[in-house]
C-alpha atoms as a PDB file:
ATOM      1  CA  UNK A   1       9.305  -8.366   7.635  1.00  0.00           C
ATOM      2  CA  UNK A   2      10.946 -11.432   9.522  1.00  0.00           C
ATOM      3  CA  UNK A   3      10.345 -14.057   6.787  1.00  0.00           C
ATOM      4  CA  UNK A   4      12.768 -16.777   6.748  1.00  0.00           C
ATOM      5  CA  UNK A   5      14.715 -16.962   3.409  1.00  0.00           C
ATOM      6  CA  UNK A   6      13.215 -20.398   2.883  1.00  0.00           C
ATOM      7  CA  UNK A   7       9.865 -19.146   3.409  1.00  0.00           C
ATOM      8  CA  UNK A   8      10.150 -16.398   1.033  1.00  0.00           C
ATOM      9  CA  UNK A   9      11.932 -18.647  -1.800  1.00  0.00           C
ATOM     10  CA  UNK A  10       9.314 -20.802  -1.873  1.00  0.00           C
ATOM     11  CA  UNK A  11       6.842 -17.755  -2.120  1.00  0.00           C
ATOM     12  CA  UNK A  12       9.033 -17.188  -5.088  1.00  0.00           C
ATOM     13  CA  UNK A  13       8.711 -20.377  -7.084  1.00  0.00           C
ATOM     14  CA  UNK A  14       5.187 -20.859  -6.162  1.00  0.00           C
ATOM     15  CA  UNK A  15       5.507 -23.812  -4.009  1.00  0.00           C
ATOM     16  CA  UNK A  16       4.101 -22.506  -1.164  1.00  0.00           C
ATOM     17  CA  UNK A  17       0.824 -19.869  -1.636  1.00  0.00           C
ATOM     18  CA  UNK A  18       1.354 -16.827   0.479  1.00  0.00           C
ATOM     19  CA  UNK A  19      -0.850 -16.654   3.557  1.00  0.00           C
ATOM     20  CA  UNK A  20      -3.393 -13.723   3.126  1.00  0.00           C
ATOM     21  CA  UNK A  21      -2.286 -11.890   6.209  1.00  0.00           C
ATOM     22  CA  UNK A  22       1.622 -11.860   5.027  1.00  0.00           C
ATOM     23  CA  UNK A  23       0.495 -10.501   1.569  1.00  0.00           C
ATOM     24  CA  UNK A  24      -1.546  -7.624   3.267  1.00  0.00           C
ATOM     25  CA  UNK A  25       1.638  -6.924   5.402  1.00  0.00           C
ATOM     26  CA  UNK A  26       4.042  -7.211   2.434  1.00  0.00           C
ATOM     27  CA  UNK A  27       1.886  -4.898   0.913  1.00  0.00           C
ATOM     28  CA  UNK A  28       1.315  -2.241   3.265  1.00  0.00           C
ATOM     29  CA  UNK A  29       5.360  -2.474   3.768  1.00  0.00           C
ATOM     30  CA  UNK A  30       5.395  -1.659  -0.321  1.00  0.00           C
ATOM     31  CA  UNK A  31       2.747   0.820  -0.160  1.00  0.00           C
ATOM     32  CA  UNK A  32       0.906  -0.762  -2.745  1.00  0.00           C
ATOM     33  CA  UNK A  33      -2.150  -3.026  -3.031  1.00  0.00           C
ATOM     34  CA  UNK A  34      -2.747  -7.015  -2.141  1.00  0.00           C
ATOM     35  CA  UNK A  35      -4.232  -7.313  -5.785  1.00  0.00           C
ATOM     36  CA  UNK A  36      -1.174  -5.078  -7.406  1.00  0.00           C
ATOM     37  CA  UNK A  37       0.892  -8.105  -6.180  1.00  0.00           C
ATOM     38  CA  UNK A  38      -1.268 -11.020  -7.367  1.00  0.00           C
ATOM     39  CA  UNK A  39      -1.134  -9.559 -10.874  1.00  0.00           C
ATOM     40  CA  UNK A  40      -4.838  -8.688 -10.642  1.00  0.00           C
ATOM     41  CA  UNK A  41      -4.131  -4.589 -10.893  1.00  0.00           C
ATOM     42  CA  UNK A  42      -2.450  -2.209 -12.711  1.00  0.00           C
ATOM     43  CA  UNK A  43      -0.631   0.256 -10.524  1.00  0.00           C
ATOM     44  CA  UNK A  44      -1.751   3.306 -11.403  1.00  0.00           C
ATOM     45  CA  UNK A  45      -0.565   5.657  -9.102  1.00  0.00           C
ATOM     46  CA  UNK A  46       2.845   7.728  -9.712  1.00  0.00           C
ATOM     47  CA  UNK A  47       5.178   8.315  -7.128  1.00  0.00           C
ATOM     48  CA  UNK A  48       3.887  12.103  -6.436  1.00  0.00           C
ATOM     49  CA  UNK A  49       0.423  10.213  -5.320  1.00  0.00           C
ATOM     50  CA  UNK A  50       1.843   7.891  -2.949  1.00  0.00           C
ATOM     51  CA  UNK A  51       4.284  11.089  -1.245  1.00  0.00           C
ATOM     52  CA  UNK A  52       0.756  12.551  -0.810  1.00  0.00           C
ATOM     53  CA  UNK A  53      -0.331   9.073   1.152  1.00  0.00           C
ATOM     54  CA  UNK A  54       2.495   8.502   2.862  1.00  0.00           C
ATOM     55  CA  UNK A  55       2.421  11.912   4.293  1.00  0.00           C
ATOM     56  CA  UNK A  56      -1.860  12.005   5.119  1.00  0.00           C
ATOM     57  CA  UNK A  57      -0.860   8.766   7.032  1.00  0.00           C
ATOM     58  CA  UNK A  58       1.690  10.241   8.833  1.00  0.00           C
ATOM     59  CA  UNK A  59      -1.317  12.739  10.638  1.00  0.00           C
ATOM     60  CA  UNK A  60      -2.902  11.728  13.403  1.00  0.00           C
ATOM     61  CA  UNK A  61      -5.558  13.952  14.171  1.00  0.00           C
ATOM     62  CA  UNK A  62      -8.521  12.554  11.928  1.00  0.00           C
ATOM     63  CA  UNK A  63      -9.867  15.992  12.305  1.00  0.00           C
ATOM     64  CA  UNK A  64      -7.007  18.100  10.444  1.00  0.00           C
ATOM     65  CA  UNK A  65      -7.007  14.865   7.927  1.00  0.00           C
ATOM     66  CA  UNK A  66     -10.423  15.350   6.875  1.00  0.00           C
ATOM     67  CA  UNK A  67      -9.528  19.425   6.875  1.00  0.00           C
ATOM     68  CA  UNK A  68      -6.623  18.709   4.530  1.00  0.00           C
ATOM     69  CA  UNK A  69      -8.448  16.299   2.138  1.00  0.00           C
ATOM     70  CA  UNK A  70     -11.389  17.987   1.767  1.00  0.00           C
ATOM     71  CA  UNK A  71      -9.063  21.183   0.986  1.00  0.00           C
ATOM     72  CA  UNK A  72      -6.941  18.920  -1.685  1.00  0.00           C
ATOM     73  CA  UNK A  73     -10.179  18.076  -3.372  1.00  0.00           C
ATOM     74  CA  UNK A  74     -11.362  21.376  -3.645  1.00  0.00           C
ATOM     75  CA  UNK A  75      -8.548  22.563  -5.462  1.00  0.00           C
ATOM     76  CA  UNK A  76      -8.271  19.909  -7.781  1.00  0.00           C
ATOM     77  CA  UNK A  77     -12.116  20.032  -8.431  1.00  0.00           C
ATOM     78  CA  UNK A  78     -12.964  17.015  -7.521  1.00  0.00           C
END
């Protein structure tokens, strides 16, 4: 992300609140979510979950996505 170091010290020592759309974009760039940041959230999901995101982001055909997850949730019974 281009954030100037100033910009991101201050998001540091609170005295400057981060702008909503840079938090989204810091978190999509961590791969976690908005709230896990704010301290609202417990991050819950182990590193073998977010390989499995990463890689169902990474295909573009919806059509083989939807294949592939409703194959995943069949095995694990859900």
């Amino acid at each position: 992300m281009c954030i100037p170091k100033s910009t991101s010290s201050a998001y540091e020592n609170d005295k400057v609140d981060i702008k909503e759309s840079v938090l989204v974009e810091l978190s999509e760039h961590l791969d976690i979510t908005p709230n896990y940041l704010l301290g609202v959230e417990e991050k819950e999901e182990d590193a073998f979950d977010m390989e499995m995101k990463n890689l169902l982001r990474r295909i573009t055909d919806d059509r083989a996505k939807a294949i592939l997850v409703a194959q995943i949730k069949a095995v694990a019974n859900i």
